[in-house]
Protein backbone atom coordinates (compact mmCIF):
# COMPACT_ATOMS: atom_id res chain seq x y z
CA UNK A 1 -17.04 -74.32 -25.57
CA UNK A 2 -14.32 -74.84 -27.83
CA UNK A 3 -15.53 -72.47 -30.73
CA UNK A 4 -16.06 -70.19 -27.59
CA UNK A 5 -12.08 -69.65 -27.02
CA UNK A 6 -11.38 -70.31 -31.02
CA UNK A 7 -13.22 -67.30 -31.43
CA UNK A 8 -11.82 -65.13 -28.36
CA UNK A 9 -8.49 -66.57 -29.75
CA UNK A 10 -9.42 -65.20 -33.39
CA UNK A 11 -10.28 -61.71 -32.11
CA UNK A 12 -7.47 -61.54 -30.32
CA UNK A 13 -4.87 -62.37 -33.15
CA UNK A 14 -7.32 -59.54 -35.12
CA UNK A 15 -6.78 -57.00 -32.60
CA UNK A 16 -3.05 -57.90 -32.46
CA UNK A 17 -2.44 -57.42 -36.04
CA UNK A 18 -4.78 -54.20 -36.43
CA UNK A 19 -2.53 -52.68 -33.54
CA UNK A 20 0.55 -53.67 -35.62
CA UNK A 21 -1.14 -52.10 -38.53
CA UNK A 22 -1.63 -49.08 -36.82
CA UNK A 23 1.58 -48.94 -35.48
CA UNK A 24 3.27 -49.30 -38.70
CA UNK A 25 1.51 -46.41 -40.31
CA UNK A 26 2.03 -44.32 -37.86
CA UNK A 27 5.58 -44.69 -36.52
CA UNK A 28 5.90 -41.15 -35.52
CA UNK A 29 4.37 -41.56 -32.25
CA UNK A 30 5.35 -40.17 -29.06
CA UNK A 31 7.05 -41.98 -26.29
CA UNK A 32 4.34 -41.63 -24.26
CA UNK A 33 2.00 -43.27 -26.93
CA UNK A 34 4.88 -46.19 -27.60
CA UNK A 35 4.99 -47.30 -23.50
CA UNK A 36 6.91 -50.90 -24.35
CA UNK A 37 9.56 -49.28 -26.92
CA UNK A 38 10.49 -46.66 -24.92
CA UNK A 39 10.54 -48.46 -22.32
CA UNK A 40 13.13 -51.42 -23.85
CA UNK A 41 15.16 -48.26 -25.25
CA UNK A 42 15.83 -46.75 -21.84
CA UNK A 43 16.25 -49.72 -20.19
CA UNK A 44 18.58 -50.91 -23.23
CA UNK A 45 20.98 -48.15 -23.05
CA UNK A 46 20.89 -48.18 -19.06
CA UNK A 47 22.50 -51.56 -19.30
CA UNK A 48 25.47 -49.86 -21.52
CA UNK A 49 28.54 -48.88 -19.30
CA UNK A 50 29.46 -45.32 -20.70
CA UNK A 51 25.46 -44.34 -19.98
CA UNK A 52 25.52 -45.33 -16.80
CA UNK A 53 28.57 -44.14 -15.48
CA UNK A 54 27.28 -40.87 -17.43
CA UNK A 55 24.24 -41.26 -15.34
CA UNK A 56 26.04 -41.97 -11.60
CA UNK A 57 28.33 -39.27 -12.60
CA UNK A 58 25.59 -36.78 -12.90
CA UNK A 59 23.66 -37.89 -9.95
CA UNK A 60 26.78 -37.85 -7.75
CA UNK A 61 27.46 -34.20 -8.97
CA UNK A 62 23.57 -33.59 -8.15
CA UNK A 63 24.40 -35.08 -5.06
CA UNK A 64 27.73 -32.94 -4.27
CA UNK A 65 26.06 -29.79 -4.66
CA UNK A 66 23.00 -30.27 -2.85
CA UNK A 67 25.29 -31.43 -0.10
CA UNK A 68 27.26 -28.11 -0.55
CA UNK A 69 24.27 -26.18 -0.40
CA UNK A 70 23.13 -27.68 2.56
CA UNK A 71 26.57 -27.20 4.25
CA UNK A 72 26.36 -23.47 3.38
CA UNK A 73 22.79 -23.25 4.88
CA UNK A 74 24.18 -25.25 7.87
CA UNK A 75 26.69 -22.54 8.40
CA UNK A 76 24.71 -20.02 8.20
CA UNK A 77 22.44 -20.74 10.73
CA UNK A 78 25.64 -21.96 13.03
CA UNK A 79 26.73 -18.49 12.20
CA UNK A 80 22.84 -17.00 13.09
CA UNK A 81 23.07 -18.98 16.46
CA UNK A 82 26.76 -17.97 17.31
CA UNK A 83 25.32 -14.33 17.62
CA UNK A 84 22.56 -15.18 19.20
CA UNK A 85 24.49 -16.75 21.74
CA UNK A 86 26.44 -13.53 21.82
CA UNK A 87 23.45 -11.35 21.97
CA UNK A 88 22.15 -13.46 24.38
CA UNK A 89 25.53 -13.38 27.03
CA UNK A 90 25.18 -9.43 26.59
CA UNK A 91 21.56 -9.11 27.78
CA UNK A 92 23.19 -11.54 30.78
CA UNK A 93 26.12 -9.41 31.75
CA UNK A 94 23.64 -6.29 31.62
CA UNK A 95 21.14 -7.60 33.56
CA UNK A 96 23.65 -8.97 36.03
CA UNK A 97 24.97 -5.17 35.96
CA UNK A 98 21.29 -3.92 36.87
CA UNK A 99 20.77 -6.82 40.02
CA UNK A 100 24.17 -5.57 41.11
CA UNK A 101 23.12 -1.94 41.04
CA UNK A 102 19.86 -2.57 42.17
CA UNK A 103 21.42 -4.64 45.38
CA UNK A 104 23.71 -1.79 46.01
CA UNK A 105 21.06 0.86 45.90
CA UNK A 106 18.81 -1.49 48.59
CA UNK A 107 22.01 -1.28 51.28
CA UNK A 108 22.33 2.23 50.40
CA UNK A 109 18.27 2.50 51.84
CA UNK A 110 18.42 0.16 54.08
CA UNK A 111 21.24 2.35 55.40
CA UNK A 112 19.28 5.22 55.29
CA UNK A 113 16.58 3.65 56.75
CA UNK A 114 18.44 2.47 59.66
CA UNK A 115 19.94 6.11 60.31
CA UNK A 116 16.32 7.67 59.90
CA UNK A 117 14.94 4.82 62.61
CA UNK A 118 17.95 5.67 64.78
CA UNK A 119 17.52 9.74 64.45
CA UNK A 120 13.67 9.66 65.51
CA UNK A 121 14.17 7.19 68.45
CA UNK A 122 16.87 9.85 70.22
């Protein structure tokens, strides 16, 4: 059992030091290919002061003018429903116009009506 994890333990160290190998004949590779040192890097310089303040600068200005944007398109549509409300209060005064007319033009028949009724009963 114990040559068992010697061994393991042996390939392991082998596998270690070919990936160091490879690493050191290659060191042109890509962030995406170098996970850990990229990694360290970023998170290295994040810790410095000047980067981050950099950084929270930048996001608050990200911040500030999708917050303007959204004000604008918030106006806008206030805008859009201010003349809706205005279109909307002129179909109401014209079709308060109409009932009126409409009611006037009933007594005006019903007037008629009653004169008619009253002409063909003398």
């Amino acid at each position: 059992m114990t040559s068992n994890t010697v061994k393991v333990d042996e390939n392991r160290s082998k596998r270690r030091k070919e990936m160091e190998n490879e690493a050191s004949e290659s060191p042109q590779l890509s962030s995406l290919e170098r996970p850990d040192l990229a990694l360290s890097e970023s998170s290295q310089s994040l810790y410095k002061p000047e980067a981050l303040e950099k950084v929270l600068n930048d996001m608050n200005k990200e911040i500030n003018n999708l917050l303007s944007k959204y004000a604008h398109i918030l106006r806008q549509r206030a805008a859009m429903d201010a003349s809706y409300v205005q279109e909307l209060d002129g179909i109401l005064k014209e079709a308060r116009t109409i009932e009126n007319h409409l009611k006037q033009k009933r007594e005006s028949l019903r007037h008629r009506f009653t004169v008619i009724a009253n002409t063909l009963q003398s």
